[in-house]
C-alpha atoms as a PDB file:
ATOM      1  CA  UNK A   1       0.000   0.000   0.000  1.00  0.00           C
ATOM      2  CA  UNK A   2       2.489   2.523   1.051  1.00  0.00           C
ATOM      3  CA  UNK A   3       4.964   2.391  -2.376  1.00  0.00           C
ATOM      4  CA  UNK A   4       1.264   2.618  -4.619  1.00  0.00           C
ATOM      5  CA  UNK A   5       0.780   6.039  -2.833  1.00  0.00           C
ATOM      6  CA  UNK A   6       4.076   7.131  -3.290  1.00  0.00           C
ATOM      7  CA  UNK A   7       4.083   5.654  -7.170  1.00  0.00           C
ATOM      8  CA  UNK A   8       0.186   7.840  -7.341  1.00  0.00           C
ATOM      9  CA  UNK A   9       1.569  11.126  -5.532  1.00  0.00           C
ATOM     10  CA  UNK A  10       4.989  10.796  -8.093  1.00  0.00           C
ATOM     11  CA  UNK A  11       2.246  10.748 -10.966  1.00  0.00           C
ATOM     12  CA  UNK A  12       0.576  13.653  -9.598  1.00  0.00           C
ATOM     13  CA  UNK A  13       3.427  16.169  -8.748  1.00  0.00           C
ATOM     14  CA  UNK A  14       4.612  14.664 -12.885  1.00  0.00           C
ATOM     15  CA  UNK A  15       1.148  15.749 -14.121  1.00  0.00           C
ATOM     16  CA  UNK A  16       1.555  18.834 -12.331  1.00  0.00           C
ATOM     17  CA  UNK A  17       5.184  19.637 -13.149  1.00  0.00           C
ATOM     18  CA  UNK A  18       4.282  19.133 -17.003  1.00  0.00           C
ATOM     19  CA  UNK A  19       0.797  20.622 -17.067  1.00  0.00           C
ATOM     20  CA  UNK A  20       2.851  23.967 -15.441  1.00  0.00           C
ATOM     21  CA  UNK A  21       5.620  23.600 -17.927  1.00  0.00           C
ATOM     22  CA  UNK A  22       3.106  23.854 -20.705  1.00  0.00           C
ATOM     23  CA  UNK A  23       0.640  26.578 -19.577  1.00  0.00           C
ATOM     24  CA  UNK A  24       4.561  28.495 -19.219  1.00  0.00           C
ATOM     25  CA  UNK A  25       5.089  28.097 -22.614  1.00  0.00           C
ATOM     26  CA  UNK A  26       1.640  28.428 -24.166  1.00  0.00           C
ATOM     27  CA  UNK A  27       0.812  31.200 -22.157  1.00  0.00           C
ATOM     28  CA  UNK A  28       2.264  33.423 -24.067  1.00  0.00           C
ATOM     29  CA  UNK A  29       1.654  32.414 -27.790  1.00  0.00           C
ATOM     30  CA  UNK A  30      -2.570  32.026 -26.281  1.00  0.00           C
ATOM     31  CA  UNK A  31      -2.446  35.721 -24.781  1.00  0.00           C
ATOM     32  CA  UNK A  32      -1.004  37.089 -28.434  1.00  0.00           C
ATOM     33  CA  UNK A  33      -3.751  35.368 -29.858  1.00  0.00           C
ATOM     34  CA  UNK A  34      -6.588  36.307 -27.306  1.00  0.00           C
ATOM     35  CA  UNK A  35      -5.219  39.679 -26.383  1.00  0.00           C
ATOM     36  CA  UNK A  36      -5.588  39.066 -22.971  1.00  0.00           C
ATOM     37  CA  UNK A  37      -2.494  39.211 -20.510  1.00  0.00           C
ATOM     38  CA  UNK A  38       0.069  41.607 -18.318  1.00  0.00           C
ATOM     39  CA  UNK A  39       0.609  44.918 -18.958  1.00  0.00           C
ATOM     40  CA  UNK A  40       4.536  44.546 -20.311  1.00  0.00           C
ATOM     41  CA  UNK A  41       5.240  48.003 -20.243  1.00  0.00           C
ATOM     42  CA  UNK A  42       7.352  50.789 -22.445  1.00  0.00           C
ATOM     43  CA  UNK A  43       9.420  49.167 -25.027  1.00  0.00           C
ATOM     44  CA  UNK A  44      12.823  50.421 -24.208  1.00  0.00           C
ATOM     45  CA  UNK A  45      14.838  53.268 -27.118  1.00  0.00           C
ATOM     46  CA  UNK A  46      16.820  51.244 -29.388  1.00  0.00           C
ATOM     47  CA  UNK A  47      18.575  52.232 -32.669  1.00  0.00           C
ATOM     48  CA  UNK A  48      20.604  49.603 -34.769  1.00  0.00           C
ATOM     49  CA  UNK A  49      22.383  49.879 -38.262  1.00  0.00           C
ATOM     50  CA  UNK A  50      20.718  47.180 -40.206  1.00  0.00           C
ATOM     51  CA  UNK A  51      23.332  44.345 -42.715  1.00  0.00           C
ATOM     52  CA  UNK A  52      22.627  46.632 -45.761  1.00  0.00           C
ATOM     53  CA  UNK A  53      23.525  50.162 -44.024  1.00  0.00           C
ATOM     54  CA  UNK A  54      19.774  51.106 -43.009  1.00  0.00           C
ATOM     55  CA  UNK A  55      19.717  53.298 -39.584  1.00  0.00           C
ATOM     56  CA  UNK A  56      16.791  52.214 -37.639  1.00  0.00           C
ATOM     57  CA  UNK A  57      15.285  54.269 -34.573  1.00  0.00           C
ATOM     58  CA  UNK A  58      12.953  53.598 -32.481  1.00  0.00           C
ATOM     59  CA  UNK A  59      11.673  56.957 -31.762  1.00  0.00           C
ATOM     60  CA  UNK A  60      10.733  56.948 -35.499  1.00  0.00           C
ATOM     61  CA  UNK A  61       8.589  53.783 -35.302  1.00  0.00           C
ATOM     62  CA  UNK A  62       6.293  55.452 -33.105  1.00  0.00           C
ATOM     63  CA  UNK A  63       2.992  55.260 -35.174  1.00  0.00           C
ATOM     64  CA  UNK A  64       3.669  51.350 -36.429  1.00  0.00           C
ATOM     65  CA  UNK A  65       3.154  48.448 -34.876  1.00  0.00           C
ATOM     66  CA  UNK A  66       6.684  47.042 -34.771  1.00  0.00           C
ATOM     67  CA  UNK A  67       7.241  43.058 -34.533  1.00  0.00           C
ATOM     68  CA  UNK A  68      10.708  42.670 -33.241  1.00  0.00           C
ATOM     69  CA  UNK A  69      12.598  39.496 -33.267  1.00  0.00           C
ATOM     70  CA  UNK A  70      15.653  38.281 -31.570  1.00  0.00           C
ATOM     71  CA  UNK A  71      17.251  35.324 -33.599  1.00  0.00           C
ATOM     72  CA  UNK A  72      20.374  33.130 -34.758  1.00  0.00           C
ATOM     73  CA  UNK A  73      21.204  31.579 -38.034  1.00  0.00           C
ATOM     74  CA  UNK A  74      21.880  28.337 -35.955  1.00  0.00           C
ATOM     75  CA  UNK A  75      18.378  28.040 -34.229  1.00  0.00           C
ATOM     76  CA  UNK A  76      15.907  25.349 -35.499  1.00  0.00           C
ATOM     77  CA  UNK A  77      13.054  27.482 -34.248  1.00  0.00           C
ATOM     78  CA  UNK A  78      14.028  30.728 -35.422  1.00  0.00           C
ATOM     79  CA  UNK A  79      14.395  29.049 -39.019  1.00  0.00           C
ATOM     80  CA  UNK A  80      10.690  28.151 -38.335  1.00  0.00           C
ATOM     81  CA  UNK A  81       8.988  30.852 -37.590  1.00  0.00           C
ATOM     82  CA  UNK A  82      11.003  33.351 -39.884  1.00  0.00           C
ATOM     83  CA  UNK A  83       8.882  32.866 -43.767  1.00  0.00           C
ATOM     84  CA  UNK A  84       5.455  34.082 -41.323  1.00  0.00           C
ATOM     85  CA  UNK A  85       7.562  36.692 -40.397  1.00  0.00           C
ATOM     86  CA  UNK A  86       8.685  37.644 -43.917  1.00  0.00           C
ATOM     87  CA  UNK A  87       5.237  37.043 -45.012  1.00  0.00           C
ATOM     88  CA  UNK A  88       3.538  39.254 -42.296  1.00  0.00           C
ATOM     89  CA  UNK A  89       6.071  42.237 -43.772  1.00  0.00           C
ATOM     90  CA  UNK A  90       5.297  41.531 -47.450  1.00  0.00           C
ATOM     91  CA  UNK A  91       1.372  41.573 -46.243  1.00  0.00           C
ATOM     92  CA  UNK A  92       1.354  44.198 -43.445  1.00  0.00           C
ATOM     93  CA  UNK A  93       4.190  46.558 -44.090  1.00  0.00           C
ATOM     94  CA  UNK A  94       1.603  49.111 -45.959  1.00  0.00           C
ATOM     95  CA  UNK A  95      -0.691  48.568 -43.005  1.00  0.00           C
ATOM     96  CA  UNK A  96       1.728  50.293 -40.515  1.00  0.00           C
ATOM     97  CA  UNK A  97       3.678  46.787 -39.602  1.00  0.00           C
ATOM     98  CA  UNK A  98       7.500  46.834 -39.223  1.00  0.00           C
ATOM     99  CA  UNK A  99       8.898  43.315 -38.877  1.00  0.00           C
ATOM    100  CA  UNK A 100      12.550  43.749 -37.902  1.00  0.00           C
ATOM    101  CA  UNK A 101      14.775  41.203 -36.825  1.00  0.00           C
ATOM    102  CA  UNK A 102      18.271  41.441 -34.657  1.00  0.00           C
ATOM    103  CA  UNK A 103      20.590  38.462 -34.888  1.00  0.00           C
ATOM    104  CA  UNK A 104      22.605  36.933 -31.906  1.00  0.00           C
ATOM    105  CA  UNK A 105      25.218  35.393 -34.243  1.00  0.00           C
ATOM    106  CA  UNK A 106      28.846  36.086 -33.794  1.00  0.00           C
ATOM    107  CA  UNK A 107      31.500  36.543 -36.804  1.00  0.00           C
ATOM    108  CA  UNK A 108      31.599  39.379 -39.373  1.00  0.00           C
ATOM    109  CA  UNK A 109      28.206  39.338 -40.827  1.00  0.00           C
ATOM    110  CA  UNK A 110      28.603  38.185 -44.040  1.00  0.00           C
ATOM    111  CA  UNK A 111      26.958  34.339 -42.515  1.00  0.00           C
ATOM    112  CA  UNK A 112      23.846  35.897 -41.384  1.00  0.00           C
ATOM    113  CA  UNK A 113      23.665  37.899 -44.952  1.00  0.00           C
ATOM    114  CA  UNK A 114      24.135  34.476 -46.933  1.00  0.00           C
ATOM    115  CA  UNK A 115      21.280  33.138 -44.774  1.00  0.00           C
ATOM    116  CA  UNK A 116      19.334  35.630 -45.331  1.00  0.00           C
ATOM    117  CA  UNK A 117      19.190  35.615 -49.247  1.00  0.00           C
ATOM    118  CA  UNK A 118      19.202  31.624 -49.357  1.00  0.00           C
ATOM    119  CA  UNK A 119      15.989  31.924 -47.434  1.00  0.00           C
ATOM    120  CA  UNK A 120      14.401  35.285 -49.362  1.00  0.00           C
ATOM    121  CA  UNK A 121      14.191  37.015 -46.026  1.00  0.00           C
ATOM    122  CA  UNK A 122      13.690  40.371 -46.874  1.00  0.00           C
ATOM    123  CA  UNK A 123      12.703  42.287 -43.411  1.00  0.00           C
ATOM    124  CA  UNK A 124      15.201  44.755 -42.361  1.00  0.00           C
ATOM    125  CA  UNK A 125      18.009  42.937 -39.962  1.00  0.00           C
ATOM    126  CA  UNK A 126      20.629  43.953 -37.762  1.00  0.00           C
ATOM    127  CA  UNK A 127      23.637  43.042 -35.292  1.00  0.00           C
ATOM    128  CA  UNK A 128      22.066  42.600 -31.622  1.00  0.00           C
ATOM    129  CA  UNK A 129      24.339  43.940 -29.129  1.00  0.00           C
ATOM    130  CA  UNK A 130      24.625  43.187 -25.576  1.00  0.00           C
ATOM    131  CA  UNK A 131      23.009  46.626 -24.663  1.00  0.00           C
ATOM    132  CA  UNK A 132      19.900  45.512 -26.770  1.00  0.00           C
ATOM    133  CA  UNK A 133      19.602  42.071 -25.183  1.00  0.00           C
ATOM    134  CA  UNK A 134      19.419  44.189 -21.421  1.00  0.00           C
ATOM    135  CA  UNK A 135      17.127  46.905 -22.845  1.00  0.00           C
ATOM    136  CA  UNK A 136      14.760  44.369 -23.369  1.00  0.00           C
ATOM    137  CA  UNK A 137      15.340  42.254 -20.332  1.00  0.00           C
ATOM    138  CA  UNK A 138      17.643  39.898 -20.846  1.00  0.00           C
ATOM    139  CA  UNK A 139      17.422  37.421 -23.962  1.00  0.00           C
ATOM    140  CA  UNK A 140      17.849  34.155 -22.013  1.00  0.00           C
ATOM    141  CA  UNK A 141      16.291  31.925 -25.017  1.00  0.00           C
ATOM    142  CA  UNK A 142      15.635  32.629 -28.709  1.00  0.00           C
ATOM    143  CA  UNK A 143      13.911  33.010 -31.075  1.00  0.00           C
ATOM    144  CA  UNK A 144      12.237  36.160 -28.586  1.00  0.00           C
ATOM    145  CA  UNK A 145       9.585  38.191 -30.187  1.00  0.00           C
ATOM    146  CA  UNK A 146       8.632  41.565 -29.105  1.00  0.00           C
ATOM    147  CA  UNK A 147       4.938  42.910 -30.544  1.00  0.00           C
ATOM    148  CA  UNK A 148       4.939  46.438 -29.809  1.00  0.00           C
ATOM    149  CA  UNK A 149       1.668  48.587 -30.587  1.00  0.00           C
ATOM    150  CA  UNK A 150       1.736  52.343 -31.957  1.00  0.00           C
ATOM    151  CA  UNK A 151       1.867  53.908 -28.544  1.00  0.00           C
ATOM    152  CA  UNK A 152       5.202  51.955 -27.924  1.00  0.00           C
ATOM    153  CA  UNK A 153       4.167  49.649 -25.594  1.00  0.00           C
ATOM    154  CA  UNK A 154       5.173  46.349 -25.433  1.00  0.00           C
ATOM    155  CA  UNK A 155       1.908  44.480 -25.937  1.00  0.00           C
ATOM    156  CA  UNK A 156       3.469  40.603 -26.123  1.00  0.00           C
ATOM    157  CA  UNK A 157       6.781  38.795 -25.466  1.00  0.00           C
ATOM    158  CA  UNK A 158       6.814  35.106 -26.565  1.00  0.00           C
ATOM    159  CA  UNK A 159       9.915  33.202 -26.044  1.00  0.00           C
ATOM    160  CA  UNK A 160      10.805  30.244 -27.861  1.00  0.00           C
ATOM    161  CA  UNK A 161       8.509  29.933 -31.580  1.00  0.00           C
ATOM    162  CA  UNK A 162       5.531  31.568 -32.216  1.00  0.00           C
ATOM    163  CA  UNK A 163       2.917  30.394 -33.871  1.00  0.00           C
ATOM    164  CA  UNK A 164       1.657  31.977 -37.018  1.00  0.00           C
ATOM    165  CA  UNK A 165      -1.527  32.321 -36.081  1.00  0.00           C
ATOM    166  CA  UNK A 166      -0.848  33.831 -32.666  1.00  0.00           C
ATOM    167  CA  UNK A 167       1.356  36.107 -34.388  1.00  0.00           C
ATOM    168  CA  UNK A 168      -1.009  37.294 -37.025  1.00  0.00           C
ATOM    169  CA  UNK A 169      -3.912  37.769 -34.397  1.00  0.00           C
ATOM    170  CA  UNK A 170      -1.749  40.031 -31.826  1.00  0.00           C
ATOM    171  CA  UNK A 171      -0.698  42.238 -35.106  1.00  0.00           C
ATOM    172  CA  UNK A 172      -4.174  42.557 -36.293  1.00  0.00           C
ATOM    173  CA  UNK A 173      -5.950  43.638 -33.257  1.00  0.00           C
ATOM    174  CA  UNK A 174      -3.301  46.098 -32.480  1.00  0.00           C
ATOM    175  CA  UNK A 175      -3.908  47.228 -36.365  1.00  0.00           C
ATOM    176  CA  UNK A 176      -7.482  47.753 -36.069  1.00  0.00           C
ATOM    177  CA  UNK A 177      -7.295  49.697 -32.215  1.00  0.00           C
ATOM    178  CA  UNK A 178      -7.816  53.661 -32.854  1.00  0.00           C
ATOM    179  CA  UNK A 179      -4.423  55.321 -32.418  1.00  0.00           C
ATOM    180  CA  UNK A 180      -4.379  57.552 -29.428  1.00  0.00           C
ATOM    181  CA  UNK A 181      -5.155  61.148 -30.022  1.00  0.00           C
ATOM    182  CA  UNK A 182      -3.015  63.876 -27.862  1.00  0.00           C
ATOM    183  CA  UNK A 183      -4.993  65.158 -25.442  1.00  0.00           C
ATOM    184  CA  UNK A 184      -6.073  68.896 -25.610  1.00  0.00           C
ATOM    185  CA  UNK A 185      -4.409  71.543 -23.557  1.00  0.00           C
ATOM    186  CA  UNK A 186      -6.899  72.077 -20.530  1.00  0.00           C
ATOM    187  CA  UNK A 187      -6.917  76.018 -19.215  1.00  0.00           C
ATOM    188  CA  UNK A 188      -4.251  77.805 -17.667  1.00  0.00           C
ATOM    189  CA  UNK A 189      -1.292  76.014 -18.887  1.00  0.00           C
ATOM    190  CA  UNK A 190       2.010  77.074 -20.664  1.00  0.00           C
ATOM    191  CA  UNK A 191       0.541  76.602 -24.030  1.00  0.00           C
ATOM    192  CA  UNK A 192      -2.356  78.673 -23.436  1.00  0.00           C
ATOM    193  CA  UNK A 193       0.046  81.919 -23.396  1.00  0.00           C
END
């Protein structure tokens, strides 16, 4: 009797342990999809040169919903999940999306380049740096996806792939939201004088 409740109470804490595991990873890819989940916050200021000599600013993304992707030639995932991503900017780029992508690779360059063309990636790309991976908290796994709506707020963060369909939803809610108008000066301040 007693090693039966042990075996049934080490099947329970399993069942537990791997019902946890994957509400941690599906959480994320089911609140894109829903819109439903934490408020993440400001995204941080970042600016990046992209491979072909592009500047890119975040200050002058303001206004477009930005999908922002930390990646790595090497990573099975990231190889996954990038022709949605190329195919959300070919779809979405005249909508207001900007799919950019920031890879983790070491070396010159000139690998991640070659990847890029064998695979008809066409998204702008740069060279994350160290001070990108802590602006955004620490990029512990990848592929890490930022959505980040026209405000500048960081509406999801899904580590690890994301599913097309999660992906597509989360941009085209944010699309479809009114963008915020500036509020109107109330009486007696500065720009009343």
């Amino acid at each position: 009797m007693g090693r039966r409740l042990i075996f049934v109470w080490g099947e329970r804490v399993l069942t537990a342990a791997i019902l946890l595991f994957v509400l941690y990873r599906l959480g994320p890819q089911l609140q894109a999809w829903t819109g439903v989940g934490p408020d993440l916050g400001r995204a941080p200021a970042y600016s990046f040169t992209t491979l072909d000599g592009t500047p890119v600013d975040s200050e002058a993304l303001e206004g477009s919903v930005v999908v922002l992707n930390f990646w790595a030639t090497w990573c099975g995932p990231c190889k996954l999940e990038m022709p949605a991503l190329q195919h959300l900017h070919e779809e979405r780029s005249d909508d207001g999306v900007i799919v950019l992508g920031l890879a983790t690779d070491a070396g010159d360059g000139s690998d991640i380049i070659d990847f890029l063309d064998e695979r008809g990636i066409a998204y702008p790309v740069g060279r994350a740096t160290n001070a990108h991976r802590s602006a955004f908290g620490g990029i512990n796994a990848i592929p890490t996806t930022f959505i980040i709506d026209r405000e500048g707020l960081v509406q999801h963060r899904v580590v690890g792939y994301f599913a097309p369909p999660a992906m597509r939803a989360a941009v085209d809610r944010l699309l479809a939201r009114p963008t915020a108008t500036p509020s109107q000066p109330s009486a007696g301040t500065a720009s009343d004088r």
